[in-house]
C-alpha atoms as a PDB file:
ATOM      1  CA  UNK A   1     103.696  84.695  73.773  1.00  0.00           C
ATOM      2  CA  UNK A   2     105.592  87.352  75.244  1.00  0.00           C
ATOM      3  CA  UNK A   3     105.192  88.932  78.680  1.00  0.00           C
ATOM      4  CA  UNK A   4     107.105  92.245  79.193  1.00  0.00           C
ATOM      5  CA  UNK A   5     107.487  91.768  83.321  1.00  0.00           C
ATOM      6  CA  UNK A   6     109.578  94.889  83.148  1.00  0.00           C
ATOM      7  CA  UNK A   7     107.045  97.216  82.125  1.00  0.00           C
ATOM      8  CA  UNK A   8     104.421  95.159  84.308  1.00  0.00           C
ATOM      9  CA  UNK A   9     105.777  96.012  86.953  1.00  0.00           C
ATOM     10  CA  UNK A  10     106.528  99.684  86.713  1.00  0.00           C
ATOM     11  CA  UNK A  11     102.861 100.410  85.621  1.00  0.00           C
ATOM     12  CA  UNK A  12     102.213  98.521  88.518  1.00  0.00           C
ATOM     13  CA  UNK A  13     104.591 100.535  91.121  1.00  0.00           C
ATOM     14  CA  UNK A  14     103.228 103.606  88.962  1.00  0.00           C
ATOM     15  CA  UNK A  15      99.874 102.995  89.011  1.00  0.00           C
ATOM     16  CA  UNK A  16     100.086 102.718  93.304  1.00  0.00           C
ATOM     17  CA  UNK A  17     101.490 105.762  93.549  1.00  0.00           C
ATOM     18  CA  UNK A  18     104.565 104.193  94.940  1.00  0.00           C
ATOM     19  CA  UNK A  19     107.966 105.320  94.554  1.00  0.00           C
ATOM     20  CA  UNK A  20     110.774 102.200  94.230  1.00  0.00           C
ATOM     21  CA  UNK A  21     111.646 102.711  97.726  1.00  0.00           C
ATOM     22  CA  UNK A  22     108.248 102.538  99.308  1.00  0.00           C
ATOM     23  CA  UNK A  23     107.449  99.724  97.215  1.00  0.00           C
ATOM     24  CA  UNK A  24     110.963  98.176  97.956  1.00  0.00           C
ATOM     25  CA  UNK A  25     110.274  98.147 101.919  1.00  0.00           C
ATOM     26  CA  UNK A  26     106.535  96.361 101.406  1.00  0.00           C
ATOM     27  CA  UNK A  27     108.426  93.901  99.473  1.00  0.00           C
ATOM     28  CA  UNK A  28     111.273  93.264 102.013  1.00  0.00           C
ATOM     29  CA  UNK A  29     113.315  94.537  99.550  1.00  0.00           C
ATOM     30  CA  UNK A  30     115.786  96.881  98.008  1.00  0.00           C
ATOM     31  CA  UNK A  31     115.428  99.898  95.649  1.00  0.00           C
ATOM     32  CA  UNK A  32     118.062  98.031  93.721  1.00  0.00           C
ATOM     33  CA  UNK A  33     116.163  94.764  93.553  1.00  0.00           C
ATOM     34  CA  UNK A  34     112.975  96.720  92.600  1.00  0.00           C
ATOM     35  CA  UNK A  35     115.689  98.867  89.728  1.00  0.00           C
ATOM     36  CA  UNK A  36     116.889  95.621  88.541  1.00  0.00           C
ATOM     37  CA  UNK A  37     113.172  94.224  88.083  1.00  0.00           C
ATOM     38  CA  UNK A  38     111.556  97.404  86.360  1.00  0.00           C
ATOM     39  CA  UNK A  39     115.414  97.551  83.775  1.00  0.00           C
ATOM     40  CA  UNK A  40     115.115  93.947  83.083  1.00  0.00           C
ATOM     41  CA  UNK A  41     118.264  93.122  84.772  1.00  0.00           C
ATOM     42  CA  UNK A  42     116.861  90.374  86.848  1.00  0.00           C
ATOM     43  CA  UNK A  43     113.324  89.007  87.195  1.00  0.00           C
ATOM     44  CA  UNK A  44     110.523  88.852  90.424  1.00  0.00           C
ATOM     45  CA  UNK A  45     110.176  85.151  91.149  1.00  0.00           C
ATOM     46  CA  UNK A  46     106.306  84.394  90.527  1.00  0.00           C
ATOM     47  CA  UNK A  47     105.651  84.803  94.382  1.00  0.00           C
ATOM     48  CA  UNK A  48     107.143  88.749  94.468  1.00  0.00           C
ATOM     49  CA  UNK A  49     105.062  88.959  91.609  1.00  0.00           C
ATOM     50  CA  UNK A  50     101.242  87.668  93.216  1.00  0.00           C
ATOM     51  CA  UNK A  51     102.404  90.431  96.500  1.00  0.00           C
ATOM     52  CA  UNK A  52     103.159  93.523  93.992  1.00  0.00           C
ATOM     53  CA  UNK A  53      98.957  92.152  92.616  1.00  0.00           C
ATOM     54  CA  UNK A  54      98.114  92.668  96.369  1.00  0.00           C
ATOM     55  CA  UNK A  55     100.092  95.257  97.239  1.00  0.00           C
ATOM     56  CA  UNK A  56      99.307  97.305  94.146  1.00  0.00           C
ATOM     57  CA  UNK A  57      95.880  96.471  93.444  1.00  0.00           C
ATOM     58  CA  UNK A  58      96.837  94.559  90.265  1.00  0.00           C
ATOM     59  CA  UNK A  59      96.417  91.657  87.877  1.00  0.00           C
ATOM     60  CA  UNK A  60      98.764  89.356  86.812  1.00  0.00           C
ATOM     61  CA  UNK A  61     100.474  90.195  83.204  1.00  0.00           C
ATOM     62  CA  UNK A  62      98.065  89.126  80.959  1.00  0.00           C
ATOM     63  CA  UNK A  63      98.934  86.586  77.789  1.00  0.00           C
ATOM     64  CA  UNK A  64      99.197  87.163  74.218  1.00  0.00           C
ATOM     65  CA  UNK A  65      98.321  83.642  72.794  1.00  0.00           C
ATOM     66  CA  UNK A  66      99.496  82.407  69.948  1.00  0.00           C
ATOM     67  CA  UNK A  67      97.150  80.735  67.576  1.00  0.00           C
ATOM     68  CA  UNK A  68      99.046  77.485  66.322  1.00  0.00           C
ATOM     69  CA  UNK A  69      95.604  76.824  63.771  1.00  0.00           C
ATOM     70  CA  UNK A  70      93.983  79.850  63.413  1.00  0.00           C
ATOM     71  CA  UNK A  71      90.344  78.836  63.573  1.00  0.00           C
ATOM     72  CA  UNK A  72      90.909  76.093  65.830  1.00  0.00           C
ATOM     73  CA  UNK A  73      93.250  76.436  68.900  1.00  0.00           C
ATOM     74  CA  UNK A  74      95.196  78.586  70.588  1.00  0.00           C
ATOM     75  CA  UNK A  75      98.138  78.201  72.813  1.00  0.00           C
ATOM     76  CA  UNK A  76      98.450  79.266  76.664  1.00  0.00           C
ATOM     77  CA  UNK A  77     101.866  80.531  78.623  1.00  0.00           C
ATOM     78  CA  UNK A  78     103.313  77.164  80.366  1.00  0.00           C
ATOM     79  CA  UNK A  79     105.016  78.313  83.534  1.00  0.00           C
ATOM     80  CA  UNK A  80     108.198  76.429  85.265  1.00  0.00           C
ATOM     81  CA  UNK A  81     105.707  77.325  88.373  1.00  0.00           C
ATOM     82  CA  UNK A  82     104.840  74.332  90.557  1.00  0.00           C
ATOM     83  CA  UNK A  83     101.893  74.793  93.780  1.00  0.00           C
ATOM     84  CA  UNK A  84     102.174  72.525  96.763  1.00  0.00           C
ATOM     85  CA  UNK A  85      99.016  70.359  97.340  1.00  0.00           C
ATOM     86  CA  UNK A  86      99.461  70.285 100.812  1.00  0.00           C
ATOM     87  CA  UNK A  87     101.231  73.605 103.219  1.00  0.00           C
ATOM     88  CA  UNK A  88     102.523  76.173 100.452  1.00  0.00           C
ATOM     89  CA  UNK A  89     105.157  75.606  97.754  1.00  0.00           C
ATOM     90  CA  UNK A  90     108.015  78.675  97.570  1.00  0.00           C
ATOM     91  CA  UNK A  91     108.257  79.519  93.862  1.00  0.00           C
ATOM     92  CA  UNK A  92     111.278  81.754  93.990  1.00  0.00           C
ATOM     93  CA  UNK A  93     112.160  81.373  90.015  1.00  0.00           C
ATOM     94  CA  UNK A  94     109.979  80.767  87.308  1.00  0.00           C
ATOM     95  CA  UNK A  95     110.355  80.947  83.513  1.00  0.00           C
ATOM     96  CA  UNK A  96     108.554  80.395  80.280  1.00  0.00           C
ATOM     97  CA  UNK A  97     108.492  76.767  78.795  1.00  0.00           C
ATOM     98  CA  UNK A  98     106.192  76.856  75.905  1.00  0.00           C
ATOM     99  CA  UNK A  99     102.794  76.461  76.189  1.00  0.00           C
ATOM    100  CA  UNK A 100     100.048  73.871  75.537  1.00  0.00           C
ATOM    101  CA  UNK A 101      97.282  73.992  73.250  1.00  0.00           C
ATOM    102  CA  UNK A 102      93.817  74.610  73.823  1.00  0.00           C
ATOM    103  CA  UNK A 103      90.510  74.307  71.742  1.00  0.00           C
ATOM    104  CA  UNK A 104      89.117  77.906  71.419  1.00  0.00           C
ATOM    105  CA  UNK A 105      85.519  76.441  70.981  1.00  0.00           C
ATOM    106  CA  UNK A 106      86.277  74.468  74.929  1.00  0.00           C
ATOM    107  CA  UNK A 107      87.754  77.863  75.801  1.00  0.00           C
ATOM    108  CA  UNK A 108      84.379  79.527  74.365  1.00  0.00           C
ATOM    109  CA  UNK A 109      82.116  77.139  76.144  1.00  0.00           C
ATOM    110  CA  UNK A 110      83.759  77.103  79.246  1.00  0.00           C
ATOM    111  CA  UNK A 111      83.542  81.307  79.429  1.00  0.00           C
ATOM    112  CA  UNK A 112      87.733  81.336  79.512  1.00  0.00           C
ATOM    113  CA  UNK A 113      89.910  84.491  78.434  1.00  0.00           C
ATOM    114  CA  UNK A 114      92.928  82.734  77.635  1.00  0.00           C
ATOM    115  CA  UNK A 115      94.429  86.110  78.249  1.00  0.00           C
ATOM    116  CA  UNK A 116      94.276  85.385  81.623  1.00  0.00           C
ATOM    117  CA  UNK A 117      95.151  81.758  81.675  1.00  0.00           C
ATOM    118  CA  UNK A 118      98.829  80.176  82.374  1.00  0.00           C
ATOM    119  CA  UNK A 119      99.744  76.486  82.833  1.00  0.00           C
ATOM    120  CA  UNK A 120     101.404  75.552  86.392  1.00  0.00           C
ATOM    121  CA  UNK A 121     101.844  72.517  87.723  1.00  0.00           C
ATOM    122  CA  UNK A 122     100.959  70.774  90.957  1.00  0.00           C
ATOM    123  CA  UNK A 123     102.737  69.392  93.235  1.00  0.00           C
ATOM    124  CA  UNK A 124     102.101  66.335  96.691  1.00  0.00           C
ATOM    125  CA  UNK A 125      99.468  64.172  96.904  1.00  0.00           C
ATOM    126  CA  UNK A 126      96.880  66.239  99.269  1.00  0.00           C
ATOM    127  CA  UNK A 127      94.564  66.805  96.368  1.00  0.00           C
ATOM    128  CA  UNK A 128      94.870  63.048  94.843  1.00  0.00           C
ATOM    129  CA  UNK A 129      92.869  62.034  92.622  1.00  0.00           C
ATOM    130  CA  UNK A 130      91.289  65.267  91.368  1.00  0.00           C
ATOM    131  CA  UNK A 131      95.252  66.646  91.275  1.00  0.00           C
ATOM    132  CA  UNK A 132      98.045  64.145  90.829  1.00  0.00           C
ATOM    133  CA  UNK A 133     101.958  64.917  91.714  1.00  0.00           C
ATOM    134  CA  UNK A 134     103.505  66.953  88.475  1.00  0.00           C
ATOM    135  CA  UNK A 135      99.999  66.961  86.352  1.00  0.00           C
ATOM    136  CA  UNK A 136     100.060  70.393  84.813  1.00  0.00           C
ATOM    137  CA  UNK A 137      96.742  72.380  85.449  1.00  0.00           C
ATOM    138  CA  UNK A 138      95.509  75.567  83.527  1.00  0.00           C
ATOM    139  CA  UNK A 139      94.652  78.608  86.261  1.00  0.00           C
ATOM    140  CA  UNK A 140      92.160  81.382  84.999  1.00  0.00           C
ATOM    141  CA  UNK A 141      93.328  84.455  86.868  1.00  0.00           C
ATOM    142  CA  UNK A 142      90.134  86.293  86.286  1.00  0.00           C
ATOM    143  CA  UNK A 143      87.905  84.104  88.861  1.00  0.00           C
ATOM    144  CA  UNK A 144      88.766  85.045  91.941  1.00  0.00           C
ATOM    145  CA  UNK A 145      85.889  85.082  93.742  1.00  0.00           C
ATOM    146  CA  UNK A 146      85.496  82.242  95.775  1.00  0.00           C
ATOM    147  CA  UNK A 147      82.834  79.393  94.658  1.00  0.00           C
ATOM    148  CA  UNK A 148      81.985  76.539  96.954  1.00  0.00           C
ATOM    149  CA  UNK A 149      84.050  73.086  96.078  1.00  0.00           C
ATOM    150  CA  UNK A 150      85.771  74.577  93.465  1.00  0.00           C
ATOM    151  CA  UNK A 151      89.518  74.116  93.576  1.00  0.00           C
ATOM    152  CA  UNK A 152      91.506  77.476  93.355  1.00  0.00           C
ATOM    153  CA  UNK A 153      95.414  78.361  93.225  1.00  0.00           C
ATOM    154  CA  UNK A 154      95.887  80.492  96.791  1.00  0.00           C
ATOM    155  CA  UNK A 155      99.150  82.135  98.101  1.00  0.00           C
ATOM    156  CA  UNK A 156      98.959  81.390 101.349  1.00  0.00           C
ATOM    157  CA  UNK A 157      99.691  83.954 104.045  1.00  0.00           C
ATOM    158  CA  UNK A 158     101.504  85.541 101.387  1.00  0.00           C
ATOM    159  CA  UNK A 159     103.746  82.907 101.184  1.00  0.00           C
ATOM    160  CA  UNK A 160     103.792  79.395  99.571  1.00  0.00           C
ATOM    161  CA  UNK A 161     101.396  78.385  96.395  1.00  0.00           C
ATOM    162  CA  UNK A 162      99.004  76.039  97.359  1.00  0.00           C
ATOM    163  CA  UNK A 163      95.800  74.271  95.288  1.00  0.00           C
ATOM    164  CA  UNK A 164      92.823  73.438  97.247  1.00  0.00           C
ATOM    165  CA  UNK A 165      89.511  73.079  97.242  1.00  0.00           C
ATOM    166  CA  UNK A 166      87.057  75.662  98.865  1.00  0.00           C
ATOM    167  CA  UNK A 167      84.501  75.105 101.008  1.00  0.00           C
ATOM    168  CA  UNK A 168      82.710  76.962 103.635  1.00  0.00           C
ATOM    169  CA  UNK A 169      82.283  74.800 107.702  1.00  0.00           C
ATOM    170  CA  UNK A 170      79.253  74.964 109.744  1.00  0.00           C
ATOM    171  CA  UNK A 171      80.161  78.021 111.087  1.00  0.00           C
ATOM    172  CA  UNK A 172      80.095  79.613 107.607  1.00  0.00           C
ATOM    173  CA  UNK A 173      84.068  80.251 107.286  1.00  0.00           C
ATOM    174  CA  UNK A 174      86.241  79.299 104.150  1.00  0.00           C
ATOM    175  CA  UNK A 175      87.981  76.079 104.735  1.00  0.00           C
ATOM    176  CA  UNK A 176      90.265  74.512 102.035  1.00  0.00           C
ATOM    177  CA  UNK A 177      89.286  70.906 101.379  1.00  0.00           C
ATOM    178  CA  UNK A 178      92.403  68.546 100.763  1.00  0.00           C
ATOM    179  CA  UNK A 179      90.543  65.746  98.463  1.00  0.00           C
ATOM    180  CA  UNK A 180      92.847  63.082  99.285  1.00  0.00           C
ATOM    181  CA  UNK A 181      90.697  60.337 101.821  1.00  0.00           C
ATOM    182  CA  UNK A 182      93.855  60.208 104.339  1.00  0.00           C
ATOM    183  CA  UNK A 183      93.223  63.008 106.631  1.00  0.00           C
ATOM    184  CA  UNK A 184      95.443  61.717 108.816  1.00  0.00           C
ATOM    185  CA  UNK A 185      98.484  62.786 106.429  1.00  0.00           C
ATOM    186  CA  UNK A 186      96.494  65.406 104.402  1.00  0.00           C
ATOM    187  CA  UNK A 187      93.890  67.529 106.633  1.00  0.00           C
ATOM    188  CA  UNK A 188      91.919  70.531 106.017  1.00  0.00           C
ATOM    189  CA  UNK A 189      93.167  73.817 106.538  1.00  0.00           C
ATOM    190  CA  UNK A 190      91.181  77.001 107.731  1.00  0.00           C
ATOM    191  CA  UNK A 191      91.733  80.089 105.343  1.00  0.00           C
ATOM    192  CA  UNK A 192      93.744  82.556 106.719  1.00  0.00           C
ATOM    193  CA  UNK A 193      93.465  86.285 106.614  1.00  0.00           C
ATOM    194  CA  UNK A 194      96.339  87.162 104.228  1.00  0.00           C
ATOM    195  CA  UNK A 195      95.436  84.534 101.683  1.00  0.00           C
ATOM    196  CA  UNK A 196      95.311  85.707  98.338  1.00  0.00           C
ATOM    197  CA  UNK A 197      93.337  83.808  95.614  1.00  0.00           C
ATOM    198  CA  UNK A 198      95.327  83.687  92.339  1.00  0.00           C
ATOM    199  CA  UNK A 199      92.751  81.998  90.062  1.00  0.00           C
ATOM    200  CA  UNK A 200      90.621  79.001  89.832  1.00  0.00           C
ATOM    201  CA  UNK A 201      91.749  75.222  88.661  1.00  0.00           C
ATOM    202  CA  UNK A 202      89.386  75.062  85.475  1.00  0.00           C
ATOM    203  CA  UNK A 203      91.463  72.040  83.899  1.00  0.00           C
ATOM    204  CA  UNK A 204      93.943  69.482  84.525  1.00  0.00           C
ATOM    205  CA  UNK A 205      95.077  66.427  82.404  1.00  0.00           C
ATOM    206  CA  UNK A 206      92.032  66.767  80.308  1.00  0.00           C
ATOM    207  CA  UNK A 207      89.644  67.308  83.386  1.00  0.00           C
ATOM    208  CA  UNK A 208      87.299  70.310  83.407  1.00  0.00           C
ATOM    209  CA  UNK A 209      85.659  72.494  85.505  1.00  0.00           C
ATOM    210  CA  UNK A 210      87.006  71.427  88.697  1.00  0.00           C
END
């Protein structure tokens, strides 16, 4: 599979109506930094990259996958990418490992674009058992609408990764549900308003449709 992040995100920048500069200062950046990213020189770390979806109005790059059996399976972009079960994990570098395989029939039943799937992995024990510490999960960046108790991969306040599940209190407002019993160690957190949903959780270690 090959993602072009270059081009990605100078459509992006282009397609905002943004000039470096102006995208460089929403950033916390440098015209040089956003030079370097749009030449190839360096790359965004997977964080810069969710803010320039937000900022820009954006999705992710999507995948090419490559089809290991052609009638049978394809395979999905593995990311060196890990989300923090717990307050927000900083993903400042990321880069391409592979990719695992996937049945295009599940992927057919399951209503998945692997086009906008990557592999991730999480990270703590907040979300024990339904996530364990370094089980690789598959995020579908095309669900980002929030469904009730279904676990989604959030940047939170524009900062950290974090996987959690969603719920809503009894005063109707999005909570994120830590699944592990020890509250004590692992509470629930209240959304906050600069939290960005990335994708849903829709399979991890041979568990679907979480």
């Amino acid at each position: 599979m090959d993602i072009n992040i270059s081009d990605w995100v100078k459509s992006s920048r282009l397609r905002a109506g943004l000039t470096q500069e102006q995208l460089a200062e929403k950033l916390s950046m440098t015209k040089g930094n956003i030079s370097a990213f749009e030449n190839g020189r360096t790359s965004p770390s997977f964080n810069v990259m969710v803010k320039i979806c937000h900022i820009c109005d954006v999705t992710l790059p999507t995948n090419e996958p490559k089809s290991p059996t052609e009638d049978t399976a394809v395979i999905i972009n593995e990311l060196t990418v890990t989300a923090e079960c717990g307050k927000g994990d900083f993903s400042d570098y990321f880069e391409l490992k592979g990719g695992l395989s996937f049945s295009k029939e599940w992927l057919k039943e399951m209503g998945i674009d692997p086009m906008y799937c990557y592999v991730i992995y999480a990270k703590g024990l907040s979300m024990y058992p339904t996530l364990q510490d370094g089980q690789a999960v598959l995020i579908d960046t095309s669900q980002k609408i929030p469904v009730e108790n279904k676990v989604y991969l959030i940047m939170r306040d524009l900062n950290g990764l974090i996987m959690k599940r969603i719920s809503r209190d009894k005063n109707g407002d999005w909570i994120y549900i830590s699944d592990n019993a020890d509250k004590n160690r692992y509470p629930n957190m209240f959304a906050l308003e600069n939290d960005k949903i990335i994708g849903r959780v829709v399979w991890t270690g041979g568990n679907a449709g979480l």
